[in-house]
PDB file of N, CA and C in Angstrom:
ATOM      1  N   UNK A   1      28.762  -8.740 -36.162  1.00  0.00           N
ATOM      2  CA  UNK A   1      27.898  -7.609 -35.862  1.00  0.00           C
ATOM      3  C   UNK A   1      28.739  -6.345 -35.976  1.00  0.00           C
ATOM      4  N   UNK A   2      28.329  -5.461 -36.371  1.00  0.00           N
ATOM      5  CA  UNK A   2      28.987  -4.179 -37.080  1.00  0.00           C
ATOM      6  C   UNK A   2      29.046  -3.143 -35.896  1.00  0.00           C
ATOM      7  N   UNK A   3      28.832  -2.101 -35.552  1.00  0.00           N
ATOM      8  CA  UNK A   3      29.375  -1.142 -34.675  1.00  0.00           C
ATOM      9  C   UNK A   3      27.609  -0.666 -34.075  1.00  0.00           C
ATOM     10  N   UNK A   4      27.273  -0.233 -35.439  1.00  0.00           N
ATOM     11  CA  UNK A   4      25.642  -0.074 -35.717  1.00  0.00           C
ATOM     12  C   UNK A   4      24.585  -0.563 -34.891  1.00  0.00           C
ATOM     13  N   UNK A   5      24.654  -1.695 -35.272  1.00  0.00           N
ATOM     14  CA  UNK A   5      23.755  -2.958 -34.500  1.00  0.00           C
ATOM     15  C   UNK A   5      24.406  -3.121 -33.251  1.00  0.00           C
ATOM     16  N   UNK A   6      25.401  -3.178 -32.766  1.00  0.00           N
ATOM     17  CA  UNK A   6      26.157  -2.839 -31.825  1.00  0.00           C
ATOM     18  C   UNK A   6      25.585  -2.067 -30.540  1.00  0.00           C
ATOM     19  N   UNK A   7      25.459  -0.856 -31.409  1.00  0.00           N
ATOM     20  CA  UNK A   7      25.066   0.825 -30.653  1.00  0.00           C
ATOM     21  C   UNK A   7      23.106   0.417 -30.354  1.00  0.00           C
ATOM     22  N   UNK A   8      22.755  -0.453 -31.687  1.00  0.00           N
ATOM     23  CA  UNK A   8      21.782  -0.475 -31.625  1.00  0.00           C
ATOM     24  C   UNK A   8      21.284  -1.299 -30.466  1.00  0.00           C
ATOM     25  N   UNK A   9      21.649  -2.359 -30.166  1.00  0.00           N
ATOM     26  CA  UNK A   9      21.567  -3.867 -29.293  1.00  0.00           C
ATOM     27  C   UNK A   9      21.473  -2.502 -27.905  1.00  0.00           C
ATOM     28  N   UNK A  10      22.468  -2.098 -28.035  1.00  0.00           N
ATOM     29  CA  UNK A  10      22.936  -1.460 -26.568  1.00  0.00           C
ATOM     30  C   UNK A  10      21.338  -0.439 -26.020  1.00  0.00           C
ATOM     31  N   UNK A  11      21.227   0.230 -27.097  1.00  0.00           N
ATOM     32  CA  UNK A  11      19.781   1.079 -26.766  1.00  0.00           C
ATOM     33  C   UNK A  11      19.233   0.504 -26.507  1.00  0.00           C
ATOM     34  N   UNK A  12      18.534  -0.637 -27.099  1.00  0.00           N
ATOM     35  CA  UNK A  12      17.265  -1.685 -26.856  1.00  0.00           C
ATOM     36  C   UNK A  12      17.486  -2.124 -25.147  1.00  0.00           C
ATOM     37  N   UNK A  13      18.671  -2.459 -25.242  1.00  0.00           N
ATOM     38  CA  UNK A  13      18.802  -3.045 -23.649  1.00  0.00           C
ATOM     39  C   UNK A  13      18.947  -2.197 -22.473  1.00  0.00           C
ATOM     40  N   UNK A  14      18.978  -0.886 -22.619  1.00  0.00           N
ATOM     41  CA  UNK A  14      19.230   0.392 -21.715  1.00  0.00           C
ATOM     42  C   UNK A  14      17.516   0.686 -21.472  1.00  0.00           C
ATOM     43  N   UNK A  15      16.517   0.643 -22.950  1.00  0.00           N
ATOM     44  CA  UNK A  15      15.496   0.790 -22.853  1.00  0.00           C
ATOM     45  C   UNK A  15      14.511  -0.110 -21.932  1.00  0.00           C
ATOM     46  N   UNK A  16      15.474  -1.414 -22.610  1.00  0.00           N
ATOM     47  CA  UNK A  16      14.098  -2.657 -21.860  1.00  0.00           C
ATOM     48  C   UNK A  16      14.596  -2.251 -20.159  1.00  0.00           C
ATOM     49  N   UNK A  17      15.724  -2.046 -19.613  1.00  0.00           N
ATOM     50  CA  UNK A  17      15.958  -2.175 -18.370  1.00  0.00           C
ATOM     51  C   UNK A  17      15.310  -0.682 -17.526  1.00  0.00           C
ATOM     52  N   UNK A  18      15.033   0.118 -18.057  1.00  0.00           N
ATOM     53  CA  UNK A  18      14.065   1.354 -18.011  1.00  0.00           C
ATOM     54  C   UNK A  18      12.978   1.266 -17.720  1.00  0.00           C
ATOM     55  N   UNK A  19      12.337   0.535 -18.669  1.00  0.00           N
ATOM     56  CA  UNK A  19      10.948   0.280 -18.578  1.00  0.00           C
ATOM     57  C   UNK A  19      10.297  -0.366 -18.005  1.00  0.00           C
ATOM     58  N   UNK A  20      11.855  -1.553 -17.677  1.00  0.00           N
ATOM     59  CA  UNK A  20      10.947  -2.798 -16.186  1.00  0.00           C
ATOM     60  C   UNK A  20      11.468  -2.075 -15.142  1.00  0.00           C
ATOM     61  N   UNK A  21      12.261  -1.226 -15.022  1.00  0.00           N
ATOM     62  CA  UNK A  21      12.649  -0.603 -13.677  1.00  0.00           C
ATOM     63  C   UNK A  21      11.414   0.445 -13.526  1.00  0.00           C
ATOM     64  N   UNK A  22      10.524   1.308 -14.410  1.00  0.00           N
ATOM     65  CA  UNK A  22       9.733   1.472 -13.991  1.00  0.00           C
ATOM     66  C   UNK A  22       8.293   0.853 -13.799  1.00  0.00           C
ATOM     67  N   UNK A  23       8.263  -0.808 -14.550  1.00  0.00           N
ATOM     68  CA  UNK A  23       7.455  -1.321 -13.952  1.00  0.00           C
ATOM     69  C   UNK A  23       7.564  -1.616 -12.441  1.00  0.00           C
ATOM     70  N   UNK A  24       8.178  -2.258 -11.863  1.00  0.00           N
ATOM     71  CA  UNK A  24       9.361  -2.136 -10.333  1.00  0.00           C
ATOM     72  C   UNK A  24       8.630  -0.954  -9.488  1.00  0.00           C
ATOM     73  N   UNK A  25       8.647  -0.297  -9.873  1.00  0.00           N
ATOM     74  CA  UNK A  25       8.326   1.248  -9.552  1.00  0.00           C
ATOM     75  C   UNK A  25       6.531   1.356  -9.010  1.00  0.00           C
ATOM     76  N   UNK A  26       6.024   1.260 -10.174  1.00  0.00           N
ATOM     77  CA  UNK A  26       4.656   1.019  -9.954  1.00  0.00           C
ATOM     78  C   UNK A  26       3.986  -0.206  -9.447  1.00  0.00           C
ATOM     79  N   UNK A  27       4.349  -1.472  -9.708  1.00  0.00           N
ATOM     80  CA  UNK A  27       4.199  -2.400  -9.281  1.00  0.00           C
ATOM     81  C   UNK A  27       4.320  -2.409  -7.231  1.00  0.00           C
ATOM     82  N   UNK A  28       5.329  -1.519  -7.320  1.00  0.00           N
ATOM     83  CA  UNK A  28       5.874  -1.181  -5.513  1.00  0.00           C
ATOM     84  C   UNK A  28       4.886  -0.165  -5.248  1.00  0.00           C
ATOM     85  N   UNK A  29       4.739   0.628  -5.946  1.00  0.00           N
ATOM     86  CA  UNK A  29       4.331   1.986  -5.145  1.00  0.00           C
ATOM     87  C   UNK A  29       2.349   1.184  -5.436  1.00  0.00           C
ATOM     88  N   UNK A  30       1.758   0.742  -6.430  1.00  0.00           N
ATOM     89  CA  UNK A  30       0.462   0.563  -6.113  1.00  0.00           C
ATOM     90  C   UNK A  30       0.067  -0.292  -6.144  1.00  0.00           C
ATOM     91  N   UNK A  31       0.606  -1.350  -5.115  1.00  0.00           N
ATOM     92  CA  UNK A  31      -0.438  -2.816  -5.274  1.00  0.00           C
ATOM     93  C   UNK A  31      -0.191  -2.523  -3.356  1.00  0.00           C
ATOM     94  N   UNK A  32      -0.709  -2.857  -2.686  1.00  0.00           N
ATOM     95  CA  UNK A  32      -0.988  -2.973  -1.359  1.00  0.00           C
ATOM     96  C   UNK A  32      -0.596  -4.725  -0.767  1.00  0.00           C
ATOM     97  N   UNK A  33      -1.223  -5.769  -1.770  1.00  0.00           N
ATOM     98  CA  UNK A  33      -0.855  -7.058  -1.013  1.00  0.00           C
ATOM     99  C   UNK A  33       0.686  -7.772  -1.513  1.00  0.00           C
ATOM    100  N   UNK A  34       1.165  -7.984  -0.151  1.00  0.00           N
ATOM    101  CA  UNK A  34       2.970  -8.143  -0.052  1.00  0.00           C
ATOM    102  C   UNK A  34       3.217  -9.041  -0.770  1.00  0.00           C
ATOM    103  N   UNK A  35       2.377 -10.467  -0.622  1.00  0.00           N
ATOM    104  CA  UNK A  35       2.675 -11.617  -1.370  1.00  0.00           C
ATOM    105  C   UNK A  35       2.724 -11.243  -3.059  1.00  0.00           C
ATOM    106  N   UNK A  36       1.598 -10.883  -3.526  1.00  0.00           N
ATOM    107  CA  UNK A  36       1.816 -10.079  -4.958  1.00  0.00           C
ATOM    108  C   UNK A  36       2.843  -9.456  -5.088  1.00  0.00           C
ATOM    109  N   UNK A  37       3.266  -7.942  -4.795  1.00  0.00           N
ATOM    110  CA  UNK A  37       4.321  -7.423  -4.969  1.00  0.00           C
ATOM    111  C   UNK A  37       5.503  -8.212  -4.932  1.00  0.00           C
ATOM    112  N   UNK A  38       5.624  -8.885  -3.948  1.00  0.00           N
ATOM    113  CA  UNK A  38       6.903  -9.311  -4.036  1.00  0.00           C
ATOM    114  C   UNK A  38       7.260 -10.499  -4.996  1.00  0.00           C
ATOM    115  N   UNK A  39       5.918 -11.569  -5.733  1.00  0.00           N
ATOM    116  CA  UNK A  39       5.886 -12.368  -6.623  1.00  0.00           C
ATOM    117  C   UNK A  39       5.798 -11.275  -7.828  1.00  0.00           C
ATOM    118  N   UNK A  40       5.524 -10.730  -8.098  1.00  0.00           N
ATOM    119  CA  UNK A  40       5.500  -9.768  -9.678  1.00  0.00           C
ATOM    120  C   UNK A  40       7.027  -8.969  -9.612  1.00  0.00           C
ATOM    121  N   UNK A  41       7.855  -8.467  -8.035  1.00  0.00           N
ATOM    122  CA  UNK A  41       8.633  -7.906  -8.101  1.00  0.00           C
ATOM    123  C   UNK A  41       9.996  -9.008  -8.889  1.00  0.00           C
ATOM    124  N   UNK A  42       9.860 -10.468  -7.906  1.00  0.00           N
ATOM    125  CA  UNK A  42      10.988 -11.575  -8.315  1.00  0.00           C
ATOM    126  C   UNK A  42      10.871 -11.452 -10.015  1.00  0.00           C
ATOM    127  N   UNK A  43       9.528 -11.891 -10.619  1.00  0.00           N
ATOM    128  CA  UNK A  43       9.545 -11.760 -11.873  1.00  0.00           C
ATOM    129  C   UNK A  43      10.080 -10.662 -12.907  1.00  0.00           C
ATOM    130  N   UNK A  44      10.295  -9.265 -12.549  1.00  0.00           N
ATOM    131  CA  UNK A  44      10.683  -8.239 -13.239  1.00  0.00           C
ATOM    132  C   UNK A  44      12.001  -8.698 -12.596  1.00  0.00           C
ATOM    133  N   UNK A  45      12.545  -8.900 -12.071  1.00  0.00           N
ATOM    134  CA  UNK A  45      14.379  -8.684 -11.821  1.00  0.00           C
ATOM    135  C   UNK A  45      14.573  -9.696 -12.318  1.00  0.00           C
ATOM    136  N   UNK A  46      13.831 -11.333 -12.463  1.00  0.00           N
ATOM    137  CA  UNK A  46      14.345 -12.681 -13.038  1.00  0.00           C
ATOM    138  C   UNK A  46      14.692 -12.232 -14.735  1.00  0.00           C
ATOM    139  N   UNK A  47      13.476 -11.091 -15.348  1.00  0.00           N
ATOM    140  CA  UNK A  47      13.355 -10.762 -16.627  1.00  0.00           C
ATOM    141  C   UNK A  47      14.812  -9.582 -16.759  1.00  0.00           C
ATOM    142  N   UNK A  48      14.774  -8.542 -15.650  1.00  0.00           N
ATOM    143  CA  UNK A  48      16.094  -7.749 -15.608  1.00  0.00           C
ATOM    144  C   UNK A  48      17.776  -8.690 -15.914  1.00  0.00           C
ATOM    145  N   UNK A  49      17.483  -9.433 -15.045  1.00  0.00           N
ATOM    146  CA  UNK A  49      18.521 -10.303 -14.509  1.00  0.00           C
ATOM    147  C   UNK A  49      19.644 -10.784 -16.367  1.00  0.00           C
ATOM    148  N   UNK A  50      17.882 -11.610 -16.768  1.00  0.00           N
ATOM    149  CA  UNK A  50      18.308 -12.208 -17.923  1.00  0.00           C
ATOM    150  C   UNK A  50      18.849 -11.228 -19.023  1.00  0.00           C
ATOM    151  N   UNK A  51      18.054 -10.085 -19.508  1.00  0.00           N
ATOM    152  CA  UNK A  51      18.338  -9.060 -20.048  1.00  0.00           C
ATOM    153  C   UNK A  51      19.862  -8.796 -20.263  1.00  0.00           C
ATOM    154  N   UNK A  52      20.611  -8.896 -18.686  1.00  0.00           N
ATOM    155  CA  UNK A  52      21.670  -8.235 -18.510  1.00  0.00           C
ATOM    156  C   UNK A  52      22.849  -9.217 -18.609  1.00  0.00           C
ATOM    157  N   UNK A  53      22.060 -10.471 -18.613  1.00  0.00           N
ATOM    158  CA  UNK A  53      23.276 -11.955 -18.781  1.00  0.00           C
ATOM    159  C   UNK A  53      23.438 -11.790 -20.569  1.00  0.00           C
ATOM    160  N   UNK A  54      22.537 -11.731 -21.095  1.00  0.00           N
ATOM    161  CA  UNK A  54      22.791 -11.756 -22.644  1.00  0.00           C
ATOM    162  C   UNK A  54      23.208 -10.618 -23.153  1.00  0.00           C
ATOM    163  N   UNK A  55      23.104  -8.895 -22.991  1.00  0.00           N
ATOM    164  CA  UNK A  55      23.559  -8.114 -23.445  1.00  0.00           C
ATOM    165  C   UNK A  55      24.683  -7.953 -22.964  1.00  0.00           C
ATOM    166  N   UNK A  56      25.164  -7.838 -21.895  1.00  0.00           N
ATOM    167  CA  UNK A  56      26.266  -7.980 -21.414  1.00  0.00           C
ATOM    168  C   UNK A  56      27.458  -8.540 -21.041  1.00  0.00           C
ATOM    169  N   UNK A  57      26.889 -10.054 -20.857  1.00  0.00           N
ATOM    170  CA  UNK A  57      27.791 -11.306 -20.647  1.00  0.00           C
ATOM    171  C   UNK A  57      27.662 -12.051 -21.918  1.00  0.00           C
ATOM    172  N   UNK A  58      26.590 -12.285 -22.386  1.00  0.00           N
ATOM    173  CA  UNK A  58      26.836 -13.343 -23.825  1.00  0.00           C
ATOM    174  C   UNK A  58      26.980 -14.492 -23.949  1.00  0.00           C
ATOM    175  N   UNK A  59      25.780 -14.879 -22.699  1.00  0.00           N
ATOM    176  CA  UNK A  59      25.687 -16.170 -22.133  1.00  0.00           C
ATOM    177  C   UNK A  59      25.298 -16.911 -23.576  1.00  0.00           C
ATOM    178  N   UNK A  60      24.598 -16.624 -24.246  1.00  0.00           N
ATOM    179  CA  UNK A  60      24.291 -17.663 -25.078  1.00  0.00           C
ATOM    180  C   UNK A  60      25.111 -17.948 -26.192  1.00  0.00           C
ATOM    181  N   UNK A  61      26.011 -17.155 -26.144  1.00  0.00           N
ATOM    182  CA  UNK A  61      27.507 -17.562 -26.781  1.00  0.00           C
ATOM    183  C   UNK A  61      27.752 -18.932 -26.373  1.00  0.00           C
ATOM    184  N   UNK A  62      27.718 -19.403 -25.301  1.00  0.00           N
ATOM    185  CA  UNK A  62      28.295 -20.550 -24.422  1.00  0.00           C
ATOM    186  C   UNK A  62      27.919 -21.785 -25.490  1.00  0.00           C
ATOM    187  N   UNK A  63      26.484 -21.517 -25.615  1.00  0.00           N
ATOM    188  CA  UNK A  63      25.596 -22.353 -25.933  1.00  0.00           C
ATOM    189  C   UNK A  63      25.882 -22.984 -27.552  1.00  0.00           C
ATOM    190  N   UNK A  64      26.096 -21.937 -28.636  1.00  0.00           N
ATOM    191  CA  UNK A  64      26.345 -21.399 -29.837  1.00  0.00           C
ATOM    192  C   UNK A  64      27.811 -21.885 -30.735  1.00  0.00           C
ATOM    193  N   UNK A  65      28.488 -22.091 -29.479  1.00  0.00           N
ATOM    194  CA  UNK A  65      29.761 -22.776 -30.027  1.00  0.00           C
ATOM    195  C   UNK A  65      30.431 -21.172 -31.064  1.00  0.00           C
ATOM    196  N   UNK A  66      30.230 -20.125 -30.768  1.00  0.00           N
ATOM    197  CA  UNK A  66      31.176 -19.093 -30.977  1.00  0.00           C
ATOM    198  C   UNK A  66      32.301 -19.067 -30.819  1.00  0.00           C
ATOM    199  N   UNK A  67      33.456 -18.519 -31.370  1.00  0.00           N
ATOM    200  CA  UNK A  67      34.474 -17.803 -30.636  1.00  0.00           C
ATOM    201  C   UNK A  67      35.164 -19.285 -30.135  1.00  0.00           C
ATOM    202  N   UNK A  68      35.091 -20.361 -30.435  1.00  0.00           N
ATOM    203  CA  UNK A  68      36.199 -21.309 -29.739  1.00  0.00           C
ATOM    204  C   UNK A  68      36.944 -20.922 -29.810  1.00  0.00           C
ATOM    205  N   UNK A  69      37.860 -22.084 -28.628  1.00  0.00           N
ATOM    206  CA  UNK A  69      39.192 -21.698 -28.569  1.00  0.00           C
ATOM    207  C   UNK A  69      40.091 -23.126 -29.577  1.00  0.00           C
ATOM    208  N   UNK A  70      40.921 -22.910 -30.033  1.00  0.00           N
ATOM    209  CA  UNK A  70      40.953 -24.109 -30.606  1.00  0.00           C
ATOM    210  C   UNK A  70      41.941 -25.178 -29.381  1.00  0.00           C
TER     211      UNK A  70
END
């Protein structure tokens, strides 16, 4: 992966974590019943969570057999 796609990967993932942080946002500020909120809230951070294991950590490297070591 080149510098490009790189810069690019990085926007996409600054964006997606934006946009569920302001789902987060609304999801908190206008639903009234707790059990909901807090089941739609687990789901946006399980989706955050993952977001931030693959752009950042490169969990699925693991998987991929990348980068051995010999």
């Amino acid at each position: 992966m080149n510098e490009a796609q790189a810069q690019n990967r990085g926007l996409v993932a600054i964006i997606v974590l934006a946009v569920l942080t302001a789902i987060e946002y609304v999801i908190a500020v206008g639903i009234d019943a707790t059990a909901v909120v807090v089941t739609l809230l687990a789901v946006v951070a399980l989706v955050k969570a993952l977001v931030i294991l693959e752009y950042f950590m490169h969990v699925s490297k693991l998987w991929r057999g990348e980068g051995e070591h010999a």
